[in-house]
C-alpha atoms as a PDB file:
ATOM      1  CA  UNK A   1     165.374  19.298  20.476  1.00  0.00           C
ATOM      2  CA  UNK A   2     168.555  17.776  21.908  1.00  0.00           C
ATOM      3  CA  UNK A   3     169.367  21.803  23.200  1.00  0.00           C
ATOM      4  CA  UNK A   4     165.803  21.857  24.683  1.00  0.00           C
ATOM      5  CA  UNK A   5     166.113  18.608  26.554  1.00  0.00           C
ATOM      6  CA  UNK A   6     169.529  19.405  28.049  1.00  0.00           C
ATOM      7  CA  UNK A   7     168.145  22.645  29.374  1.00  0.00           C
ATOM      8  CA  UNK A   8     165.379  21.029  30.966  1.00  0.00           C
ATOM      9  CA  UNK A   9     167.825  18.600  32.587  1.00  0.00           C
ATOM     10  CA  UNK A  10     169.885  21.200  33.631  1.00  0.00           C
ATOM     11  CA  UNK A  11     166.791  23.441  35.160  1.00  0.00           C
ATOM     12  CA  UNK A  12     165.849  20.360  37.143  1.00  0.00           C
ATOM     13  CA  UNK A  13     169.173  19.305  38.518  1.00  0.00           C
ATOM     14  CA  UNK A  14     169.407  23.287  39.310  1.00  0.00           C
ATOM     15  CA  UNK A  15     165.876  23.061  41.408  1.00  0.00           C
ATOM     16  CA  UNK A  16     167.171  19.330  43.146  1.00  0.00           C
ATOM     17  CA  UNK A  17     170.371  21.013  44.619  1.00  0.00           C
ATOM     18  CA  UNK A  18     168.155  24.200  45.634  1.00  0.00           C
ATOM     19  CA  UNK A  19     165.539  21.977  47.728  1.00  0.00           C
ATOM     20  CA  UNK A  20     168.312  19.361  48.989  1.00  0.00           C
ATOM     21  CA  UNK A  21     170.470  22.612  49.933  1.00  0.00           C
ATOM     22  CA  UNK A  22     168.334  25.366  51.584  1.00  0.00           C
ATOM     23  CA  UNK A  23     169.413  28.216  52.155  1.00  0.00           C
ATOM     24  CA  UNK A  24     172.348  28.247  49.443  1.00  0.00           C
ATOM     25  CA  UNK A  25     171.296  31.533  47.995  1.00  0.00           C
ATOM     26  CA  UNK A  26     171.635  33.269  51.470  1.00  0.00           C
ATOM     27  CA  UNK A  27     174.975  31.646  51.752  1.00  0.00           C
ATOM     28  CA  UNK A  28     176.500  32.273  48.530  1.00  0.00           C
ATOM     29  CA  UNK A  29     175.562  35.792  49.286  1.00  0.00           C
ATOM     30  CA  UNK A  30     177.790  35.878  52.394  1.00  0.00           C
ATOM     31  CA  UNK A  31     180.771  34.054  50.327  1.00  0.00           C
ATOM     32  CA  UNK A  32     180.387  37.292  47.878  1.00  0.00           C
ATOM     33  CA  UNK A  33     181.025  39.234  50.850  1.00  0.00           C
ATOM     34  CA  UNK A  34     183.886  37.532  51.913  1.00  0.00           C
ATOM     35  CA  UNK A  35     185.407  38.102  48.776  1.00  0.00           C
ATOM     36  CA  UNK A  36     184.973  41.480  48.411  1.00  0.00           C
ATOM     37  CA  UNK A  37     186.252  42.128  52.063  1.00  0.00           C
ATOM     38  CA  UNK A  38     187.223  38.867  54.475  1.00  0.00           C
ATOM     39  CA  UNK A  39     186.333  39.583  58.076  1.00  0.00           C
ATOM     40  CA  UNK A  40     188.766  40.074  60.590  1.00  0.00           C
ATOM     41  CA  UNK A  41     189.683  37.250  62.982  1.00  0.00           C
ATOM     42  CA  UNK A  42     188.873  37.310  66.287  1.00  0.00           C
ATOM     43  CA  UNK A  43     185.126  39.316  65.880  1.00  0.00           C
ATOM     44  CA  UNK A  44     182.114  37.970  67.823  1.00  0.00           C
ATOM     45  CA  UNK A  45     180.211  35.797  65.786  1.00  0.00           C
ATOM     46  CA  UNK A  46     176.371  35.809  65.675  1.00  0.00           C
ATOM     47  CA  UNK A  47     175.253  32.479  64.404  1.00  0.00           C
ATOM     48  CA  UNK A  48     171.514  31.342  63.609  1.00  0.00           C
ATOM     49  CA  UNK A  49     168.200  32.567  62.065  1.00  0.00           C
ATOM     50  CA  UNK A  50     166.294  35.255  61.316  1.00  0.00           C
ATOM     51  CA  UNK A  51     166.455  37.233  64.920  1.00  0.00           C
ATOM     52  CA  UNK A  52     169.686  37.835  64.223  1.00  0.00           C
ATOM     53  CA  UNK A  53     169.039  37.826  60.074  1.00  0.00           C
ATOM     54  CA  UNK A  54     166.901  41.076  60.920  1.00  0.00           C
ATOM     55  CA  UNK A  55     168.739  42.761  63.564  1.00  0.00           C
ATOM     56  CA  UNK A  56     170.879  44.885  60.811  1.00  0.00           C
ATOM     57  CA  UNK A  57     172.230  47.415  62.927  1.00  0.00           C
ATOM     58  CA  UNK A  58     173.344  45.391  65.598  1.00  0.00           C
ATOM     59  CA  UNK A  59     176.716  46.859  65.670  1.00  0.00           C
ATOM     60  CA  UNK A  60     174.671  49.917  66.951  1.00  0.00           C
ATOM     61  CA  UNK A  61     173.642  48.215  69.706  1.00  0.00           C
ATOM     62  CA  UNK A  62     176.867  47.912  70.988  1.00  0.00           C
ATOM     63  CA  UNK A  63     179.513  50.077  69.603  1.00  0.00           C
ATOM     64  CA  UNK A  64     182.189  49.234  71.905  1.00  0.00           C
ATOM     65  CA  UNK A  65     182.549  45.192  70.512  1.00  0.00           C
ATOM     66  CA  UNK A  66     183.657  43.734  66.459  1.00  0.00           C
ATOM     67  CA  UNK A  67     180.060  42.205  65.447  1.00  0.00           C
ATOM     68  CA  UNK A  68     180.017  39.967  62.747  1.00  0.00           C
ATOM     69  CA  UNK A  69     176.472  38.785  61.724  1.00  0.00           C
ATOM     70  CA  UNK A  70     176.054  35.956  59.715  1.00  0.00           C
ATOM     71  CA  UNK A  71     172.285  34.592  60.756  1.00  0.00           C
ATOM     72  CA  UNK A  72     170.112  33.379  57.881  1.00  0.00           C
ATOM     73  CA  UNK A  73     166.485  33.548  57.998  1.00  0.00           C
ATOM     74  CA  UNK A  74     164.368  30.560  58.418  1.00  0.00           C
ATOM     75  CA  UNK A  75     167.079  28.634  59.234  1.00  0.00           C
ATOM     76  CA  UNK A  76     167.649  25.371  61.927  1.00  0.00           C
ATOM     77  CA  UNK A  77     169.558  24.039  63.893  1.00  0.00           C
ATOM     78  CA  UNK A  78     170.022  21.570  61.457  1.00  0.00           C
ATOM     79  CA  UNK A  79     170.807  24.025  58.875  1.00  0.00           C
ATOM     80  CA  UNK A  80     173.530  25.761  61.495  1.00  0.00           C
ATOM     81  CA  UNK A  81     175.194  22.258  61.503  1.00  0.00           C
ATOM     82  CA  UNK A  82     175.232  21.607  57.506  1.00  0.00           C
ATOM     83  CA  UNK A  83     176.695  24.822  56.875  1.00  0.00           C
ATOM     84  CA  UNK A  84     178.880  25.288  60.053  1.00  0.00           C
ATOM     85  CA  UNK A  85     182.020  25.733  58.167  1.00  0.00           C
ATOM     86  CA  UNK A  86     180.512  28.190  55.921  1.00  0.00           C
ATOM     87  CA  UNK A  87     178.778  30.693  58.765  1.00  0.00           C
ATOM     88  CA  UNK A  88     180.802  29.976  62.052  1.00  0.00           C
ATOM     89  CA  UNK A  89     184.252  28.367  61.450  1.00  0.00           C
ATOM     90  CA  UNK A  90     185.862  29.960  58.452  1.00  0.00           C
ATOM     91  CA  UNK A  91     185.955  33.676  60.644  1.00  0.00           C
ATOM     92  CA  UNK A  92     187.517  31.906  63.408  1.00  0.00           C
ATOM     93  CA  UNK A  93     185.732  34.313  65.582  1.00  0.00           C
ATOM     94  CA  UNK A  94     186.768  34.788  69.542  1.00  0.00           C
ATOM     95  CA  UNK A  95     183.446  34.535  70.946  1.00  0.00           C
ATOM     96  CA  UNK A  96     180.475  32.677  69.254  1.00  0.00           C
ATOM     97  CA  UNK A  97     176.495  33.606  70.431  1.00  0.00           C
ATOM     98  CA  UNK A  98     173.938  31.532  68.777  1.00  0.00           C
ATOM     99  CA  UNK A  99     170.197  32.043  68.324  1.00  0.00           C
ATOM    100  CA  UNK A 100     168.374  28.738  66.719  1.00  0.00           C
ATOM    101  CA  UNK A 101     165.791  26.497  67.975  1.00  0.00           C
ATOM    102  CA  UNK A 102     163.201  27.864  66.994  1.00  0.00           C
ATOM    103  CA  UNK A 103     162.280  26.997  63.723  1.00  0.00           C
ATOM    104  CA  UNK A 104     163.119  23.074  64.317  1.00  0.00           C
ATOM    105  CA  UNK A 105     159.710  23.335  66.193  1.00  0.00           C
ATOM    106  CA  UNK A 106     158.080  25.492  63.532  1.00  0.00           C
ATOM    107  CA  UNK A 107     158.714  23.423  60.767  1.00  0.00           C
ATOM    108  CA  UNK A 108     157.961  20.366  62.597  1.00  0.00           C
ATOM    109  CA  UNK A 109     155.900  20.173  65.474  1.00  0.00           C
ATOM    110  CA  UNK A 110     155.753  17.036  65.837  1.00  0.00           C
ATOM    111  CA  UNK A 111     159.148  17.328  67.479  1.00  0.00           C
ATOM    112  CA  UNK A 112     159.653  16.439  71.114  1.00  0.00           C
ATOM    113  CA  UNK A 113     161.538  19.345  72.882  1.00  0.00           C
ATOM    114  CA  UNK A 114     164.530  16.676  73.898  1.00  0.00           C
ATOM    115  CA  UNK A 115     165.194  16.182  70.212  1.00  0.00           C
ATOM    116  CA  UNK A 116     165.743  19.762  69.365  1.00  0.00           C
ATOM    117  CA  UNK A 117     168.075  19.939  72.809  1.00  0.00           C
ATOM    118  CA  UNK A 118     169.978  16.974  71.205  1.00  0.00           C
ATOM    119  CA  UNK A 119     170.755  19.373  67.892  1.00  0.00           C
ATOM    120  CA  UNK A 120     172.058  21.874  69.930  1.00  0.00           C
ATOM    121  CA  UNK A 121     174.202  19.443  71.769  1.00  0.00           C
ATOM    122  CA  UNK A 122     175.178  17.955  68.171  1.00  0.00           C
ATOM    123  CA  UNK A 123     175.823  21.577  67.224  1.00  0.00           C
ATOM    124  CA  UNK A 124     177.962  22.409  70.387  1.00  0.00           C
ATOM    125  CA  UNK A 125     179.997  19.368  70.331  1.00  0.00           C
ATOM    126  CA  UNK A 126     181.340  20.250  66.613  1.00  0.00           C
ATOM    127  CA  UNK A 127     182.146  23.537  67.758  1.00  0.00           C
ATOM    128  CA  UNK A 128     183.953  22.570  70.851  1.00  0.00           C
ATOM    129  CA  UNK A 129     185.559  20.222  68.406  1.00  0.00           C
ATOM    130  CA  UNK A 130     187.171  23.110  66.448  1.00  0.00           C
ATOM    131  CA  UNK A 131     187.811  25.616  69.250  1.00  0.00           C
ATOM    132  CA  UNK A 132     188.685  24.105  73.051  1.00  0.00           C
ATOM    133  CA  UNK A 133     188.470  27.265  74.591  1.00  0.00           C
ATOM    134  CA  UNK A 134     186.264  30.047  72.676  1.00  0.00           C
ATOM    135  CA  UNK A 135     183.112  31.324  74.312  1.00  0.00           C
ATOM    136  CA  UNK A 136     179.858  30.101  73.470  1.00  0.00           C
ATOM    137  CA  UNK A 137     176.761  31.518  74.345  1.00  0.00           C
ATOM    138  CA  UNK A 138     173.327  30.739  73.483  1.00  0.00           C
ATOM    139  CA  UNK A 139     169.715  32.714  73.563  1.00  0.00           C
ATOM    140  CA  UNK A 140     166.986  31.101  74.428  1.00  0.00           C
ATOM    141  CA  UNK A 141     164.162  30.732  72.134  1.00  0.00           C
ATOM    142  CA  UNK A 142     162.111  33.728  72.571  1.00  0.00           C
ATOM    143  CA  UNK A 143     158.300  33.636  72.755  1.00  0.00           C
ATOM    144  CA  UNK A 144     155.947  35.764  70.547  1.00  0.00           C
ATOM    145  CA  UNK A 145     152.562  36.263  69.653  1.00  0.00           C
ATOM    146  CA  UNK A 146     152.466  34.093  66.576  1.00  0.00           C
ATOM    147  CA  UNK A 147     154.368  31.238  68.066  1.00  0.00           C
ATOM    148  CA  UNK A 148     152.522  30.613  71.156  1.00  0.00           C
ATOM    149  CA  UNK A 149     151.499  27.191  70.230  1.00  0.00           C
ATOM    150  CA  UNK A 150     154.966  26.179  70.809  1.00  0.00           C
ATOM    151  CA  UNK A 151     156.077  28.247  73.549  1.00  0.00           C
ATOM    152  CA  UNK A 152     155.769  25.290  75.978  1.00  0.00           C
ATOM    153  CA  UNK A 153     157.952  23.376  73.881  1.00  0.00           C
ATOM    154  CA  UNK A 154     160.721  26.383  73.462  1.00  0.00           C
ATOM    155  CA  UNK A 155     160.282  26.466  77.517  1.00  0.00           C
ATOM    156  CA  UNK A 156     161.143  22.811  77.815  1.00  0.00           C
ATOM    157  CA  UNK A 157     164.040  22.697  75.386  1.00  0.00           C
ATOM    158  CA  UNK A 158     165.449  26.122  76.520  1.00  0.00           C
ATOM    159  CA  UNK A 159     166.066  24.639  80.215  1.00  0.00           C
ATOM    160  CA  UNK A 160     167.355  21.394  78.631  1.00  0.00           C
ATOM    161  CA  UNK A 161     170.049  23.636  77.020  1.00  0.00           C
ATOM    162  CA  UNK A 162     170.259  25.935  80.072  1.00  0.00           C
ATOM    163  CA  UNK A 163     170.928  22.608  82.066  1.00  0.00           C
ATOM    164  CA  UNK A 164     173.046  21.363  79.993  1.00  0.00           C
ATOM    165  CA  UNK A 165     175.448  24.587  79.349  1.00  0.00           C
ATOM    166  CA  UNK A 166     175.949  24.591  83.147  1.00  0.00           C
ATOM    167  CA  UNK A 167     177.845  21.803  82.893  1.00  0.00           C
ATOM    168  CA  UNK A 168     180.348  22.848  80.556  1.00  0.00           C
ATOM    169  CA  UNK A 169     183.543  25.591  80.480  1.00  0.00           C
ATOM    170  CA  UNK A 170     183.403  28.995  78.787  1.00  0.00           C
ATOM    171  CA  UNK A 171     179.257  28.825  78.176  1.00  0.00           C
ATOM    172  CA  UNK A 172     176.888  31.242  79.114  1.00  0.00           C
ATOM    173  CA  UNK A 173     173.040  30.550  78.638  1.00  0.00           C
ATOM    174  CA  UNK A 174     171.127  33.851  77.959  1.00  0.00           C
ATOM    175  CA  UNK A 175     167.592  33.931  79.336  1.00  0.00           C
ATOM    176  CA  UNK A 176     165.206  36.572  77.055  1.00  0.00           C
ATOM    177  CA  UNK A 177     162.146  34.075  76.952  1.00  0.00           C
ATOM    178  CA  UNK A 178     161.036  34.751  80.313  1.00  0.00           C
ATOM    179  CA  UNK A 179     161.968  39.031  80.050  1.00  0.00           C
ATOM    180  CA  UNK A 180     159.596  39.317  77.118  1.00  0.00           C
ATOM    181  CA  UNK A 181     156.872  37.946  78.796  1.00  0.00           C
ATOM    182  CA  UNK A 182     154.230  40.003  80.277  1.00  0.00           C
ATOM    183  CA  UNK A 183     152.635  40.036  84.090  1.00  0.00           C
ATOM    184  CA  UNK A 184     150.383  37.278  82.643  1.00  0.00           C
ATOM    185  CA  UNK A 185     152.615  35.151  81.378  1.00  0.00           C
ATOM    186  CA  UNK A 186     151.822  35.709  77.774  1.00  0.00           C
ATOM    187  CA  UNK A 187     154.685  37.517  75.010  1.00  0.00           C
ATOM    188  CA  UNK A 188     154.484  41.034  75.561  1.00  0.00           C
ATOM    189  CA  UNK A 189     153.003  42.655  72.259  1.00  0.00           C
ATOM    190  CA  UNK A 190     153.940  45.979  71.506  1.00  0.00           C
ATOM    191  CA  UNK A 191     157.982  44.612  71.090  1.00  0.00           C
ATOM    192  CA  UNK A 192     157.471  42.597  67.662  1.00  0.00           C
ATOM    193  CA  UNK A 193     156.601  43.907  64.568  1.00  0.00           C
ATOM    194  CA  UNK A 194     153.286  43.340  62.016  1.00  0.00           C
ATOM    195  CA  UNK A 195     154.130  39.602  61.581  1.00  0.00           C
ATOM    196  CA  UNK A 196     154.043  38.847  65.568  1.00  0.00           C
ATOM    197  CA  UNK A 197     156.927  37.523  65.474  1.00  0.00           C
ATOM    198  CA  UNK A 198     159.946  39.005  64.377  1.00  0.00           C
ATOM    199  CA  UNK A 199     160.665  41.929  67.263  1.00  0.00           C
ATOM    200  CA  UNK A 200     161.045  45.965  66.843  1.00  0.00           C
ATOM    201  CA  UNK A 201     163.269  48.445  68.548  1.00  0.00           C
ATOM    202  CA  UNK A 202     161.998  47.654  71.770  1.00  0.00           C
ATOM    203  CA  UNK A 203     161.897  43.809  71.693  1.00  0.00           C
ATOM    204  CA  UNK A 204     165.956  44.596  70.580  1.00  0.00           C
ATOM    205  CA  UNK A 205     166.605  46.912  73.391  1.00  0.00           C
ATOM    206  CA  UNK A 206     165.565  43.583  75.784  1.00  0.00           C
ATOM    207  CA  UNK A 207     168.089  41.719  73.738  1.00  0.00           C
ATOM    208  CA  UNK A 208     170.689  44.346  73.854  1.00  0.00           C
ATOM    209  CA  UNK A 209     170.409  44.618  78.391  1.00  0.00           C
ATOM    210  CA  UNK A 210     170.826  40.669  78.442  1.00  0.00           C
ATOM    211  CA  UNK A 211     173.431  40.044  75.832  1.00  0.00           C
ATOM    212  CA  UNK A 212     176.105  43.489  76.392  1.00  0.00           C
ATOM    213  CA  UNK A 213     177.418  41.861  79.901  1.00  0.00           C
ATOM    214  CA  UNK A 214     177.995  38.224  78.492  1.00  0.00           C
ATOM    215  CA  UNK A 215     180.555  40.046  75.277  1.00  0.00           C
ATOM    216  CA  UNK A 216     184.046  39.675  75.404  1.00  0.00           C
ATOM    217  CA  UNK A 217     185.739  42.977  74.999  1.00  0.00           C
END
């Protein structure tokens, strides 16, 4: 009975960590890959959620830079900031690009769009913290199909950040929001996939035009 009880403890201490730690499957599985084979210094880090997650042959796009992806699905910029050391600052990386916002306002839209600037800013002041002089650049959220509800909240945040990277050294602010847009203002539909929001080839190939002149060679 004792053996039982103890197991059930354990189960439910297991499930606590798992909901106070999101995400900690996803990043154990990039610690296993460390392991097996570190990543050189001095690649260019890709940092957030599932745009980059999904974008698996990346290097592809552009053959001619080191790509090191470590995005994890669903995550926030919340999440970027718990597990900084895990995804950005253990590869010491010589140019950082970051793709997050997103899902602060999809799992919470009850957020105003100067509080999700403000995690970015939290975000971007650790980093300068730890590197003075590396690049950062950051993509604005991108609009879509099934996120439209929110895409005059990613608008407002997106030139909070814009406005604010302007002001500081070594930042570049990426603008795909208003590229995947149509003539009517709405998010073009044939470049994401069956779930409307996460993008195909084409919605890529948008990515890959603004992106390839702001990487460090």
């Amino acid at each position: 009975m004792n053996k039982i009880v103890s197991i059930l403890i354990a189960f439910v201490l297991l499930h606590t960590i798992l909901i106070a730690q999101p995400y900690a499957e996803e990043i154990r599985a990039f610690k296993e890959k460390d392991s097996i084979a570190m990543p050189a210094k001095g690649q260019i880090l890709l940092a957030g959620s599932s745009s980059f997650t999904l974008w698996r042959d990346v290097q592809n796009y552009f053959p001619a830079y080191p790509i090191l992806n470590r995005g994890f699905g669903g995550s926030s910029l919340t999440d970027l900031i718990y597990y900084a050391e895990e995804v950005i600052f253990k590869y010491e990386p010589k140019q950082i690009i970051i793709y997050c916002g997103e899902n602060d306002f999809a799992g919470n839209d009850t957020l105003y769009p100067a509080q999700v600037a403000q995690r970015f800013f939290d975000l971007f002041a650790m980093i300068r913290a730890r590197y003075k002089k590396v690049p950062i650049a950051y993509i604005s959220m991108k609009p879509s199909p099934a996120r439209q509800h929110l895409m005059p909240k990613f608008n407002v945040a997106n030139v909070m950040i814009r406005n604010f990277l302007k002001k500081k050294k070594r930042t570049t602010y990426i603008d795909v929001y208003h590229k995947m847009l149509d003539k009517d203002g709405k998010p073009m539909t044939d470049i994401f996939g069956p779930d409307n929001l996460h993008m195909n080839a084409k919605g890529y190939a948008i990515w890959k035009e603004l992106i390839e002149p702001v990487l460090i060679k």
